[in-house]
N, C-alpha and C. Protein backbone atom coordinates (compact mmCIF):
# COMPACT_ATOMS: atom_id res chain seq x y z
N UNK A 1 136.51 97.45 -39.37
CA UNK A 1 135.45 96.56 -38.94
C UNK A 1 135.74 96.12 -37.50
N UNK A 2 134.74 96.14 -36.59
CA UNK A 2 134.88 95.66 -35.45
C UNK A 2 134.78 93.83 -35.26
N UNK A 3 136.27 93.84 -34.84
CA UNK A 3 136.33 92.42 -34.36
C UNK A 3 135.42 92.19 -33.01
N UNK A 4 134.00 90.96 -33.24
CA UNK A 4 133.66 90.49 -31.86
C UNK A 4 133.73 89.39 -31.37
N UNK A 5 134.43 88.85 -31.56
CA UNK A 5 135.27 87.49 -31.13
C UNK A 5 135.77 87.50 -29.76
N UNK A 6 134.77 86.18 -29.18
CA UNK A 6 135.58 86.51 -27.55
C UNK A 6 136.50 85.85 -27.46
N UNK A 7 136.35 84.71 -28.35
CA UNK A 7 137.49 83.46 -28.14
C UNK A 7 137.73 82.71 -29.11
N UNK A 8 138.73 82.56 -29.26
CA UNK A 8 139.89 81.93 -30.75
C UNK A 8 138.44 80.75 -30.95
N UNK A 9 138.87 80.34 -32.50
CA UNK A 9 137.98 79.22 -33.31
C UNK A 9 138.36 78.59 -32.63
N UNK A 10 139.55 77.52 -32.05
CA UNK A 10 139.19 75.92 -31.38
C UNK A 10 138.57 75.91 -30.32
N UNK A 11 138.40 76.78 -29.64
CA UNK A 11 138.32 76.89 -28.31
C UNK A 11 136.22 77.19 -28.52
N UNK A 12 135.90 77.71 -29.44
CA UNK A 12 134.74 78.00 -29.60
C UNK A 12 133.77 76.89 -30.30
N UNK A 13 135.06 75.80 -30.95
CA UNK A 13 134.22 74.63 -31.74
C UNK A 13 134.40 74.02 -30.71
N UNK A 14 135.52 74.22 -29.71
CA UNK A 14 135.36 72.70 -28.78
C UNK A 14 133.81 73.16 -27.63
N UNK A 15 133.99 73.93 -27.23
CA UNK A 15 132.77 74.63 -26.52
C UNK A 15 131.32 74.01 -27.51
N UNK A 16 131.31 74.41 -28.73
CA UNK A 16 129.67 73.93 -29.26
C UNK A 16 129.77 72.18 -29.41
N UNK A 17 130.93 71.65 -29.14
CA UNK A 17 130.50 69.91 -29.10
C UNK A 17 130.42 70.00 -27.91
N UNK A 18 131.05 70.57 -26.47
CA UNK A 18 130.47 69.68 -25.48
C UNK A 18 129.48 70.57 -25.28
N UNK A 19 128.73 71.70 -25.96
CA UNK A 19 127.13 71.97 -25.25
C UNK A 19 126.45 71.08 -25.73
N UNK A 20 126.54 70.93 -26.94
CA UNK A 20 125.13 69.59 -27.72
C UNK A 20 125.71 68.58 -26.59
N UNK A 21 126.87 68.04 -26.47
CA UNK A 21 126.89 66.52 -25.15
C UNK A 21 126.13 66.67 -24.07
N UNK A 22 126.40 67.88 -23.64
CA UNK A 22 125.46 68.35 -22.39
C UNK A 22 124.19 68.25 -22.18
N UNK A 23 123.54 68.98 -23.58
CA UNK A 23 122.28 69.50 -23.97
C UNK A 23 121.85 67.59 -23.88
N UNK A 24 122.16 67.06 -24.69
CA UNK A 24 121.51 65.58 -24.47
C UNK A 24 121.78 65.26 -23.48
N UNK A 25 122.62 65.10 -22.70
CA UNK A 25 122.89 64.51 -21.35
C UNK A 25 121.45 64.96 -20.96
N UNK A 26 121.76 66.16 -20.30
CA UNK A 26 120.78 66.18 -19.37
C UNK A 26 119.20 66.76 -19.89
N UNK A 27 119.01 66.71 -20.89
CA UNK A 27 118.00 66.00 -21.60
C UNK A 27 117.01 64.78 -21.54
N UNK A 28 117.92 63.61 -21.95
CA UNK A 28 117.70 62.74 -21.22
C UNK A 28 117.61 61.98 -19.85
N UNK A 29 118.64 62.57 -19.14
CA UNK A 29 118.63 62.79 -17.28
C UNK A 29 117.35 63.40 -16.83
N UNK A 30 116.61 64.23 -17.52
CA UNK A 30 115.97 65.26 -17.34
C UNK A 30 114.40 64.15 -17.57
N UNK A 31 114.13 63.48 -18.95
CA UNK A 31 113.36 62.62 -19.31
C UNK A 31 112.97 61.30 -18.09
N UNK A 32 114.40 60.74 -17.57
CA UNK A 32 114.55 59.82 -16.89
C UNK A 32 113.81 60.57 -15.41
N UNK A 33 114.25 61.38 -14.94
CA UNK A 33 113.60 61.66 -13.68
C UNK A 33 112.04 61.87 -14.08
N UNK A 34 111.76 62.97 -14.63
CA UNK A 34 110.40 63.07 -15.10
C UNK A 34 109.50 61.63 -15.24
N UNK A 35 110.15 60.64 -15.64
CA UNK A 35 109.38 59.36 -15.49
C UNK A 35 109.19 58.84 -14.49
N UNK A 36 110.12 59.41 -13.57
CA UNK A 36 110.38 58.68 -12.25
C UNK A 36 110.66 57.12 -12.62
N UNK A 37 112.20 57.01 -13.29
CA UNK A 37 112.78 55.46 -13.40
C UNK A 37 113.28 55.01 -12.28
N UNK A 38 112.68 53.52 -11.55
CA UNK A 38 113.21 53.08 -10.47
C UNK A 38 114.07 52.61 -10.47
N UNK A 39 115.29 53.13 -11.43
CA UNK A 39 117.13 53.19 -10.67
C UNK A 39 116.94 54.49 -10.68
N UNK A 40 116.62 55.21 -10.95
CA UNK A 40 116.79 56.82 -10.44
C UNK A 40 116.13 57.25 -9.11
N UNK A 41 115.12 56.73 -8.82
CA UNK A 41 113.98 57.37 -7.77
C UNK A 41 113.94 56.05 -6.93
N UNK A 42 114.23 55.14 -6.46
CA UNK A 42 113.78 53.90 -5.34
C UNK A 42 114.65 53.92 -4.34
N UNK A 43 115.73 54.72 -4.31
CA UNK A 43 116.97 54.20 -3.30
C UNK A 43 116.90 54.92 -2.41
N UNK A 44 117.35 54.85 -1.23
CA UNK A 44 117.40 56.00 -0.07
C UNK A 44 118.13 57.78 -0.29
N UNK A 45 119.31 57.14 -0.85
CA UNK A 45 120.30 58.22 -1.68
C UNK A 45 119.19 59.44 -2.39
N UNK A 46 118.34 58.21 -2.47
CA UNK A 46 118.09 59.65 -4.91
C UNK A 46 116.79 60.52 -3.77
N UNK A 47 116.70 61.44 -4.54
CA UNK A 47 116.12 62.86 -4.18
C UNK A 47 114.64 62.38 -4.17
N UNK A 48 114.30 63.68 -3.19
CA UNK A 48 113.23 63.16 -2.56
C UNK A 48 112.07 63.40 -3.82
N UNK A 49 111.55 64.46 -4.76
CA UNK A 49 111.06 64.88 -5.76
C UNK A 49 111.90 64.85 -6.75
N UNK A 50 111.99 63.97 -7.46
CA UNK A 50 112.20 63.80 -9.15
C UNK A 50 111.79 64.78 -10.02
N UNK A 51 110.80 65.29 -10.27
CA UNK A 51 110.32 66.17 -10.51
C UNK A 51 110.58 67.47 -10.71
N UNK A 52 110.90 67.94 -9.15
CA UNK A 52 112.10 69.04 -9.39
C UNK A 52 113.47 68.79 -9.78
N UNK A 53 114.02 67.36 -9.82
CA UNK A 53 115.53 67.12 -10.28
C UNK A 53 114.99 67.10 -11.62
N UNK A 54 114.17 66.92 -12.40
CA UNK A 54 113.85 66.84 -13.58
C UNK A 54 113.88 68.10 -14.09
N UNK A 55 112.92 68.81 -13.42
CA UNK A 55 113.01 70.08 -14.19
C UNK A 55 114.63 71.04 -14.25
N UNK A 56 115.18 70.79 -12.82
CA UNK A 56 116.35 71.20 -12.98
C UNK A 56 117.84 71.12 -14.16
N UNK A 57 117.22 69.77 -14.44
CA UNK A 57 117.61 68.88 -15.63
C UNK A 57 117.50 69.64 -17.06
N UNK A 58 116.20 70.16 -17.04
CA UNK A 58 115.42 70.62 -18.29
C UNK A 58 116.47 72.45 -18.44
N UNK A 59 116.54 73.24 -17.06
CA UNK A 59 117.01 74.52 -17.00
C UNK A 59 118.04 74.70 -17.56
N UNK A 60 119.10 73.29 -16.76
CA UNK A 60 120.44 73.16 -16.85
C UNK A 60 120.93 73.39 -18.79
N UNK A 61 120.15 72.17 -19.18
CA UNK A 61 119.85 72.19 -20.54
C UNK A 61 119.66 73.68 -21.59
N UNK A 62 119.05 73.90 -21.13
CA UNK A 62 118.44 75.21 -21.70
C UNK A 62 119.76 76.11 -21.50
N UNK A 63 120.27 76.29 -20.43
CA UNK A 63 121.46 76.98 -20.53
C UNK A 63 122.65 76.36 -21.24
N UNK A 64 122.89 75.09 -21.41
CA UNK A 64 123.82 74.50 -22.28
C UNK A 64 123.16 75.10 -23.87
N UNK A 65 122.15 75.23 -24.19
CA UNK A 65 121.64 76.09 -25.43
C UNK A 65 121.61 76.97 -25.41
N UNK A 66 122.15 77.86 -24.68
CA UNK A 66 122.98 79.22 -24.53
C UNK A 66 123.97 79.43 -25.18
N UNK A 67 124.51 78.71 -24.10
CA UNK A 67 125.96 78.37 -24.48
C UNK A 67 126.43 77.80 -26.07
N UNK A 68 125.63 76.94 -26.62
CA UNK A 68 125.54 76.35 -27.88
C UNK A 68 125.53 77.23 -28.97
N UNK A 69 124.52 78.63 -28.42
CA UNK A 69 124.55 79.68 -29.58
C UNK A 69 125.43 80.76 -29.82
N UNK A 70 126.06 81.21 -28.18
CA UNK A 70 127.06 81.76 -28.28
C UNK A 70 128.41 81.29 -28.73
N UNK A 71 128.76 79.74 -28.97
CA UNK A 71 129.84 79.43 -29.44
C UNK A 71 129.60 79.77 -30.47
N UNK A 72 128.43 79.01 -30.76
CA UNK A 72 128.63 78.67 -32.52
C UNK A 72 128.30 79.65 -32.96
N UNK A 73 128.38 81.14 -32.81
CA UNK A 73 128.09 82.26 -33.50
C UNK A 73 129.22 82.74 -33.55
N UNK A 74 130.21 82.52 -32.37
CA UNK A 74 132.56 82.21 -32.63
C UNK A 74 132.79 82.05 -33.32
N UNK A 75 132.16 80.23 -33.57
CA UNK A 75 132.94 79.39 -34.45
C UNK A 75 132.88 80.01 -35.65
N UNK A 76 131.68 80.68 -36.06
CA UNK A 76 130.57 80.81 -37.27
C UNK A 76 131.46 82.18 -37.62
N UNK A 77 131.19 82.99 -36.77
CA UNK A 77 131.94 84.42 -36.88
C UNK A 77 133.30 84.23 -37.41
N UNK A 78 134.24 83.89 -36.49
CA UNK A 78 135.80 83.87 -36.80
C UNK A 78 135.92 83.34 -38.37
N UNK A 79 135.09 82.75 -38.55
CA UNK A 79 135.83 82.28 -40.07
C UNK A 79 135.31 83.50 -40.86
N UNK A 80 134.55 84.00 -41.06
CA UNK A 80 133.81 85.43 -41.30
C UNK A 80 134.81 86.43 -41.37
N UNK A 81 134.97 86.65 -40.06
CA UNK A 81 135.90 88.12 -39.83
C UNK A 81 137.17 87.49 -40.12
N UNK A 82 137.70 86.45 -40.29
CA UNK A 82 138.80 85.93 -40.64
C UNK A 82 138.92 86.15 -42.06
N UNK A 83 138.23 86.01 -43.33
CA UNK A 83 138.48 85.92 -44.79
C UNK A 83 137.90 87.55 -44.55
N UNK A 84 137.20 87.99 -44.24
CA UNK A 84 137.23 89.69 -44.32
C UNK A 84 138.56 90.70 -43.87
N UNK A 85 139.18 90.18 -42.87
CA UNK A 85 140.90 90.60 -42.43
C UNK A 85 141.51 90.53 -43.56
N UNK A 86 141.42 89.03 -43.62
CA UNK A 86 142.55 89.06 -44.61
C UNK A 86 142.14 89.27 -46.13
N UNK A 87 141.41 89.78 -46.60
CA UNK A 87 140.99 90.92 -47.68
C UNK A 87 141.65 92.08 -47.17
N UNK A 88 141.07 92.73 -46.54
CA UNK A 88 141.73 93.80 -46.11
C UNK A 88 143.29 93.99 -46.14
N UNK A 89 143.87 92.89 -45.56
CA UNK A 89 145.51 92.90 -45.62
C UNK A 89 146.15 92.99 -46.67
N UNK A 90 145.00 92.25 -47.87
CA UNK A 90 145.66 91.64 -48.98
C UNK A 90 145.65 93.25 -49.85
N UNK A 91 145.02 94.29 -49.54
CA UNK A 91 144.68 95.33 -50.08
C UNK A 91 145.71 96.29 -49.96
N UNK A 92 145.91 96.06 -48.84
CA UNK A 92 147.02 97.08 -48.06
C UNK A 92 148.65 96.80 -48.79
């Protein structure tokens, strides 16, 4: 059986908690500009179109749900190909 595991289980569960942190972060970062909230948008500092920091917000996101599916198909996998190995071993 072909092992496709890019990266050991902790390393793939720690990866799918901080995409969901992400995924809300800037989610909501993403919500907040889109409203144009005046602590986000009134100061000299904050960007000139919200709008586009918003949507950028929204992309960023979307790729943290990338990322979210490719872990958790690791996390999901390794335990998989893990009790299928070791069948196999136990055979041998």
């Amino acid at each position: 059986m072909v092992n496709l595991a890019i990266v050991g289980p902790g390393l793939a569960i720690t990866c799918t908690g901080l995409s969901i942190a992400g995924i809300i972060f800037l989610l909501v970062l993403g919500a907040l500009f889109k409203a144009e909230v005046e602590g986000l948008t009134e100061s000299t500092t904050d960007p000139d179109d919200p709008q586009a920091v918003a949507w950028a917000c929204f992309m960023a996101a979307g790729i943290y749900a990338g990322l979210f599916l490719c872990c958790g198909c690791q996390a999901k996998g390794k335990k998989r190909w893990g009790s299928v190995e070791g069948k196999v071993k136990k055979r041998r």
